[in-house]
PDB file of N, CA and C in Angstrom:
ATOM      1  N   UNK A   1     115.252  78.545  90.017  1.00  0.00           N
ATOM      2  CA  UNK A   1     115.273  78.614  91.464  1.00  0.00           C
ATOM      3  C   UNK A   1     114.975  80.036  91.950  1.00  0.00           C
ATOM      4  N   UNK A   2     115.757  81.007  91.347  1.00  0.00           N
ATOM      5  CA  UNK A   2     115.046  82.457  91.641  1.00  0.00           C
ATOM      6  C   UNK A   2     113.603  82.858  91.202  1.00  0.00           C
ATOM      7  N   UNK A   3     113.284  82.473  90.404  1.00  0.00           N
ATOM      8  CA  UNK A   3     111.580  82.544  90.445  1.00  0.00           C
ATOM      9  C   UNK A   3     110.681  82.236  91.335  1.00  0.00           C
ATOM     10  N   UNK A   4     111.247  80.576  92.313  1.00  0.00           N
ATOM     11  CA  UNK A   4     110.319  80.023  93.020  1.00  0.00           C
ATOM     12  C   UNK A   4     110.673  81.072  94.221  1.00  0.00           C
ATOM     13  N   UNK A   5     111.825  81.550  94.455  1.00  0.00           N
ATOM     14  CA  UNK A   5     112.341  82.054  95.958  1.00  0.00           C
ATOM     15  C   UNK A   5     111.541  82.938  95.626  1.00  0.00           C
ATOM     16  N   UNK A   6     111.167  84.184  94.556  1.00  0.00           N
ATOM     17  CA  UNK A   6     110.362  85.364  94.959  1.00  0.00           C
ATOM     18  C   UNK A   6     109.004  85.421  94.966  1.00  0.00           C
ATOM     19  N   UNK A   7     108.602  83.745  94.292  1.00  0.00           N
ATOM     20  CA  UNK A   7     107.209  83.535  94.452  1.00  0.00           C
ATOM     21  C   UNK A   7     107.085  83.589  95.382  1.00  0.00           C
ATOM     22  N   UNK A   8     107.622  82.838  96.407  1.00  0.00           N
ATOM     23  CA  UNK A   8     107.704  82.042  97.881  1.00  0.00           C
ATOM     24  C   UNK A   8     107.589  83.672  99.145  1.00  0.00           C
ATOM     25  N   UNK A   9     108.467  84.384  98.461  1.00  0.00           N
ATOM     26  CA  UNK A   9     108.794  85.966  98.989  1.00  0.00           C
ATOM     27  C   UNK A   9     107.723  86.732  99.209  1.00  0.00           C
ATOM     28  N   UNK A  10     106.719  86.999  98.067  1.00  0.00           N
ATOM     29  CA  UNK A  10     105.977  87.504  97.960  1.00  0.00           C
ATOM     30  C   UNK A  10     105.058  86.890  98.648  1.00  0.00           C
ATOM     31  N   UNK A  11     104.595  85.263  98.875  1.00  0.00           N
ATOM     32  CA  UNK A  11     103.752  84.755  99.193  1.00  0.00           C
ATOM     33  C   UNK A  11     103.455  85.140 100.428  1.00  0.00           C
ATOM     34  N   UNK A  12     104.901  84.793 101.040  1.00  0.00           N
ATOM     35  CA  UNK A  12     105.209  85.081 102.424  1.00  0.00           C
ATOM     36  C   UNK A  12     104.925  86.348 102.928  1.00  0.00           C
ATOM     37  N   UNK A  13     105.114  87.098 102.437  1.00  0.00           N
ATOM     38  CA  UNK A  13     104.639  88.868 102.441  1.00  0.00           C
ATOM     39  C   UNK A  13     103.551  89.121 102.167  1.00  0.00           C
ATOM     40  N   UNK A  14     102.759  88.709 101.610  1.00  0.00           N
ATOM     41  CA  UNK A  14     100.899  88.689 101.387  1.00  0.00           C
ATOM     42  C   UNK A  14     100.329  88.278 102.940  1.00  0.00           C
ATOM     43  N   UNK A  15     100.997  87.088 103.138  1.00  0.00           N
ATOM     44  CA  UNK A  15      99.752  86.028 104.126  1.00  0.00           C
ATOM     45  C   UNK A  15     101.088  87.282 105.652  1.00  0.00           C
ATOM     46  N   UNK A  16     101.338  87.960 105.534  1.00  0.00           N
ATOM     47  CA  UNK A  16     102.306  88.004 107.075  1.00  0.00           C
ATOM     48  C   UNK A  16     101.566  89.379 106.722  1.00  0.00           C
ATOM     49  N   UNK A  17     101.505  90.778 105.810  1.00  0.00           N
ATOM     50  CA  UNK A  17     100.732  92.070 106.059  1.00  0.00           C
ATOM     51  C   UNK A  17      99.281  92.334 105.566  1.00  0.00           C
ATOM     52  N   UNK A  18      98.550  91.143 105.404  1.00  0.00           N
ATOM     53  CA  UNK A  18      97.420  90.958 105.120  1.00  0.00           C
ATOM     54  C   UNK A  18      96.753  89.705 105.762  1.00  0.00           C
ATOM     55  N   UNK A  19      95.275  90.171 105.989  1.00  0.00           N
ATOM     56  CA  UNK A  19      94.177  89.540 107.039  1.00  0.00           C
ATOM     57  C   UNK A  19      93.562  89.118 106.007  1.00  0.00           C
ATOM     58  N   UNK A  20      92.741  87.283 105.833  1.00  0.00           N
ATOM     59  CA  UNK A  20      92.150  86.570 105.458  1.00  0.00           C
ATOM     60  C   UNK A  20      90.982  87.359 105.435  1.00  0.00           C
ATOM     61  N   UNK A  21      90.540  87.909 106.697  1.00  0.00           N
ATOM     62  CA  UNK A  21      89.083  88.249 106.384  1.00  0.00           C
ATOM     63  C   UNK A  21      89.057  89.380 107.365  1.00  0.00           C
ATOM     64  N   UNK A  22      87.859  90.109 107.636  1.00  0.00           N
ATOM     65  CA  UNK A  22      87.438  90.848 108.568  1.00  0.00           C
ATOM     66  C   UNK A  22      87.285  90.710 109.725  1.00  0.00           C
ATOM     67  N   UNK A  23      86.915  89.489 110.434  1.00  0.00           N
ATOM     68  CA  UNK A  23      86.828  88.687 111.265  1.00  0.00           C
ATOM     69  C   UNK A  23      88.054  88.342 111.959  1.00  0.00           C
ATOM     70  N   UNK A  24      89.145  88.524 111.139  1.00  0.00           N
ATOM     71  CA  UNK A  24      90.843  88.047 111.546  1.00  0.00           C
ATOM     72  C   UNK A  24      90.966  89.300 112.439  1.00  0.00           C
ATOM     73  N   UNK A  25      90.923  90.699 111.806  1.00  0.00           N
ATOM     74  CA  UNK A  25      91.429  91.771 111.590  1.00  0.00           C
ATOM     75  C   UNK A  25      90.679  91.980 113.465  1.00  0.00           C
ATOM     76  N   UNK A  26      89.590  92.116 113.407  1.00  0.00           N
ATOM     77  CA  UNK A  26      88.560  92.363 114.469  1.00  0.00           C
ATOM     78  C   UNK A  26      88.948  91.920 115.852  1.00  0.00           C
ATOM     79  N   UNK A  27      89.642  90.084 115.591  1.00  0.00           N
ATOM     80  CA  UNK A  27      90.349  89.592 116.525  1.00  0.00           C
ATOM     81  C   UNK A  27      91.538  90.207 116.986  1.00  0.00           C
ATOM     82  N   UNK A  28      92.473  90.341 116.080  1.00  0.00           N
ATOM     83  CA  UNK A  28      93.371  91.212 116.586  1.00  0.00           C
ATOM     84  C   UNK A  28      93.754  92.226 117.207  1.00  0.00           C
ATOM     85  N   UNK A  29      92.732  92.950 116.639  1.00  0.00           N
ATOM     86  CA  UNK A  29      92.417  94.335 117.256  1.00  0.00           C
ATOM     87  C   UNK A  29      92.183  94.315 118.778  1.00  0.00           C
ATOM     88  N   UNK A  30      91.475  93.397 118.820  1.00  0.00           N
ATOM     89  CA  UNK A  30      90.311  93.067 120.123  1.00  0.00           C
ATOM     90  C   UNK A  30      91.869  92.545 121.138  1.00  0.00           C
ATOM     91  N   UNK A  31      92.447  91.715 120.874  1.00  0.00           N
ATOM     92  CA  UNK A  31      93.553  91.267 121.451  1.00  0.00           C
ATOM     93  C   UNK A  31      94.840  92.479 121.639  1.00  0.00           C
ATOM     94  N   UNK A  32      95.021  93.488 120.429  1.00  0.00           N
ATOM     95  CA  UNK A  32      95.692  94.818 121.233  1.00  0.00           C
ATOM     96  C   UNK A  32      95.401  95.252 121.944  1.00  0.00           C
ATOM     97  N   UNK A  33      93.988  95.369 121.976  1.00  0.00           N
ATOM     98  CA  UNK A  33      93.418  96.580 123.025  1.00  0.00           C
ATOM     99  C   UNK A  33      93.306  95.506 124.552  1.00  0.00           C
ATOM    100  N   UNK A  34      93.438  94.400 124.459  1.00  0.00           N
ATOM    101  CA  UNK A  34      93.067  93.787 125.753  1.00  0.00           C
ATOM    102  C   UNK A  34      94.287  93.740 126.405  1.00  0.00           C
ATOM    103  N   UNK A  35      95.338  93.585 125.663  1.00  0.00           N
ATOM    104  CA  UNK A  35      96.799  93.199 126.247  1.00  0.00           C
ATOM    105  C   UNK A  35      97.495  94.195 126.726  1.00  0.00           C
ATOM    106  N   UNK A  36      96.987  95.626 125.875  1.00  0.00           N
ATOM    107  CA  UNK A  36      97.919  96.435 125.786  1.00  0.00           C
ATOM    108  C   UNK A  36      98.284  97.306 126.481  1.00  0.00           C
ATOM    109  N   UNK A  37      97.543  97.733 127.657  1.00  0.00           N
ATOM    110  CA  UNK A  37      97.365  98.259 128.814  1.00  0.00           C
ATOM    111  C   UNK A  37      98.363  97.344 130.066  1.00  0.00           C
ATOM    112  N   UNK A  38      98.892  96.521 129.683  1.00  0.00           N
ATOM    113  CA  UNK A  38      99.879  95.371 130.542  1.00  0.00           C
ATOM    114  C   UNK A  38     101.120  96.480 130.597  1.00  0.00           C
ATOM    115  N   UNK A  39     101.944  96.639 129.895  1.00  0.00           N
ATOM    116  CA  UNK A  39     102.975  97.653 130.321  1.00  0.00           C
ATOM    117  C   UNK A  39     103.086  98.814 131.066  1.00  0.00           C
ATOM    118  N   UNK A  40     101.949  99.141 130.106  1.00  0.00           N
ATOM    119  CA  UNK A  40     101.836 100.529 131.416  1.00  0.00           C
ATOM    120  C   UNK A  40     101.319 100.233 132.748  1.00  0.00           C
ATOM    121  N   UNK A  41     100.695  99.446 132.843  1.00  0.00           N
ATOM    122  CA  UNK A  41     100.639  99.128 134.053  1.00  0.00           C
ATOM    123  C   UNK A  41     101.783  98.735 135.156  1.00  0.00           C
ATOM    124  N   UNK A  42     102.510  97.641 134.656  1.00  0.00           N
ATOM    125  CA  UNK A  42     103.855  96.993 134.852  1.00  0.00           C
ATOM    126  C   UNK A  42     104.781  98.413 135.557  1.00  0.00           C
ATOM    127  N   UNK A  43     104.685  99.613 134.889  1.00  0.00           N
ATOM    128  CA  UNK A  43     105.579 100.437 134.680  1.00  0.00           C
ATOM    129  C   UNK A  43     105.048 101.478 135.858  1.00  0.00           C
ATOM    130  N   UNK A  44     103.982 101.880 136.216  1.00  0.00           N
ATOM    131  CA  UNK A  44     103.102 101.886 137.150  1.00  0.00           C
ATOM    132  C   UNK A  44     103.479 101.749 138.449  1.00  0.00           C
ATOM    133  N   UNK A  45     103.563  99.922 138.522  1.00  0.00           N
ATOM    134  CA  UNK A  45     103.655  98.996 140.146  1.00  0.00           C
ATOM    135  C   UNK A  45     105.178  99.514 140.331  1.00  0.00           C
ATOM    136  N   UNK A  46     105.709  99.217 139.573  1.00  0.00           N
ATOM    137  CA  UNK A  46     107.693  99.684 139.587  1.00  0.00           C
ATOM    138  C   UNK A  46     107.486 100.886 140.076  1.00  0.00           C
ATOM    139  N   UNK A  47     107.350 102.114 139.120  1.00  0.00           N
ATOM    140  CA  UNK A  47     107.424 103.639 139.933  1.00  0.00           C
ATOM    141  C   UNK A  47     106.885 103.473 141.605  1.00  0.00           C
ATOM    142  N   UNK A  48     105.805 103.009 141.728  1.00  0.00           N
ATOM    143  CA  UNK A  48     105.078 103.435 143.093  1.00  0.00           C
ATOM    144  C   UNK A  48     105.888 102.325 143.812  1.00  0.00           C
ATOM    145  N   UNK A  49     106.803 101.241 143.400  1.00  0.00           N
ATOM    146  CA  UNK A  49     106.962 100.735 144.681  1.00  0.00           C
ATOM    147  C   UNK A  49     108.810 101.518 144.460  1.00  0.00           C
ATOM    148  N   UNK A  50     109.348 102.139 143.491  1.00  0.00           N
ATOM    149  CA  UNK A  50     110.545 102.815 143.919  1.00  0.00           C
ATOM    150  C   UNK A  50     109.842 104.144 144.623  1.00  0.00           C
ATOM    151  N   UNK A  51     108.799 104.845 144.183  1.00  0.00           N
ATOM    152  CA  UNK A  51     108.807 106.072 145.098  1.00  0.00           C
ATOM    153  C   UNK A  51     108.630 105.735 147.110  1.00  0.00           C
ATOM    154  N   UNK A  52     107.507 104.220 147.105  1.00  0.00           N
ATOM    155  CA  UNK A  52     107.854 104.146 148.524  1.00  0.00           C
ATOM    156  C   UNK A  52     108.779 103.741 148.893  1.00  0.00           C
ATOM    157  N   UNK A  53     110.066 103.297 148.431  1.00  0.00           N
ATOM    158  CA  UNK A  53     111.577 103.035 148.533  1.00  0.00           C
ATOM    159  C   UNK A  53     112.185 104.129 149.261  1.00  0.00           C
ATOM    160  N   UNK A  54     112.028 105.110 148.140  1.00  0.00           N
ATOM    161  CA  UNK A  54     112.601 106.681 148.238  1.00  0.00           C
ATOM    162  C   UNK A  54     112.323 107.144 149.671  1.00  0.00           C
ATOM    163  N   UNK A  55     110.627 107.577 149.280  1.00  0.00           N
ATOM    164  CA  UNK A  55     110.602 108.440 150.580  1.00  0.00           C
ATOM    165  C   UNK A  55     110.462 107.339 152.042  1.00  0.00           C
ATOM    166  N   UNK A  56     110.622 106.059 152.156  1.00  0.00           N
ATOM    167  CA  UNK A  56     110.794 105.959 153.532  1.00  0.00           C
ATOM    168  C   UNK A  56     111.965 105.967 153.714  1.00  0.00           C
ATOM    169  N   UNK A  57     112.964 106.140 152.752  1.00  0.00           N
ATOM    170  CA  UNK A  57     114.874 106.141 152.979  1.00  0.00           C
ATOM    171  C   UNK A  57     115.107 107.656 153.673  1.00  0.00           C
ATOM    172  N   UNK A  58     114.077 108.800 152.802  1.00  0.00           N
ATOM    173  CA  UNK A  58     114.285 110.096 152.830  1.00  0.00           C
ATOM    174  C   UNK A  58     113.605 110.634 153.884  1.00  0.00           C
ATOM    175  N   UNK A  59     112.280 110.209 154.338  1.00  0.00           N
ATOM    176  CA  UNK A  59     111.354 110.852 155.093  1.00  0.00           C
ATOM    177  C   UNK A  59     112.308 110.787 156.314  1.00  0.00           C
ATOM    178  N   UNK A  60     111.948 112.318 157.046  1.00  0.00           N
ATOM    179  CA  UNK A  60     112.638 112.958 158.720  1.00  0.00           C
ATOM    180  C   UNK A  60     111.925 112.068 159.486  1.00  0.00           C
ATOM    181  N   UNK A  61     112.346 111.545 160.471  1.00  0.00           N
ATOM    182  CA  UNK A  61     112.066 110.762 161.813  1.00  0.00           C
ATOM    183  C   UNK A  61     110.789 112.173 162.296  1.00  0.00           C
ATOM    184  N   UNK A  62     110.482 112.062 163.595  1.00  0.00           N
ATOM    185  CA  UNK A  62     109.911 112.433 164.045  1.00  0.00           C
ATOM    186  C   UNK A  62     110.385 114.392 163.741  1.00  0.00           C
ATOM    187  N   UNK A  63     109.500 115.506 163.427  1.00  0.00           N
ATOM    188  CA  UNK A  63     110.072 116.463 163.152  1.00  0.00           C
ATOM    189  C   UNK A  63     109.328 117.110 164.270  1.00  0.00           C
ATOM    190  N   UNK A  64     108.050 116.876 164.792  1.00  0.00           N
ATOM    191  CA  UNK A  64     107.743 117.703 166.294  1.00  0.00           C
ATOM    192  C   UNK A  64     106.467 118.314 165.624  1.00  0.00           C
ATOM    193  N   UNK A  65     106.547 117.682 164.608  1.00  0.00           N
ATOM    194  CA  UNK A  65     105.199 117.944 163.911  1.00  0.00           C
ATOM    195  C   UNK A  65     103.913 116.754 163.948  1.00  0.00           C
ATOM    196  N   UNK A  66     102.266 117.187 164.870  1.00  0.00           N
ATOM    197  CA  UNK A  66     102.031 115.997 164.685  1.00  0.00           C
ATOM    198  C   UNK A  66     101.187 115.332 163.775  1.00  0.00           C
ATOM    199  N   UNK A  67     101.156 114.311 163.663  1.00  0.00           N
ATOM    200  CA  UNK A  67     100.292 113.688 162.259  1.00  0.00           C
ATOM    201  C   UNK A  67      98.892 113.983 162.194  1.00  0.00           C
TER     202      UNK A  67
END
């Protein structure tokens, strides 16, 4: 039974840090680079909509200054 489990181990560890082909590898890649720009973005819309939070809480009413 311990033989088959580390066959099974190893197997499992081949096919999960290794790509079938070149073609796999290419896809993937292609799919980081498309997705991966999503967070930072995300992170982005948040800041700019807490900074206009901020400064219309903070900004002076009228200061006699004109626009």
């Amino acid at each position: 039974m311990t033989a088959t489990l580390l066959v099974r181990l190893r197997d499992w560890l081949l096919d999960t840090f290794t790509y079938e082909s070149e073609s796999s590898a290419a896809g993937a890649m292609a799919d980081a680079t498309r997705w991966g720009w999503l967070p930072a973005l995300s992170g982005v819309s948040i800041a700019a909509d807490q900074a206009r939070s901020e400064h219309a809480g903070t900004a002076p009413g009228d200061g006699g200054m004109s626009a």
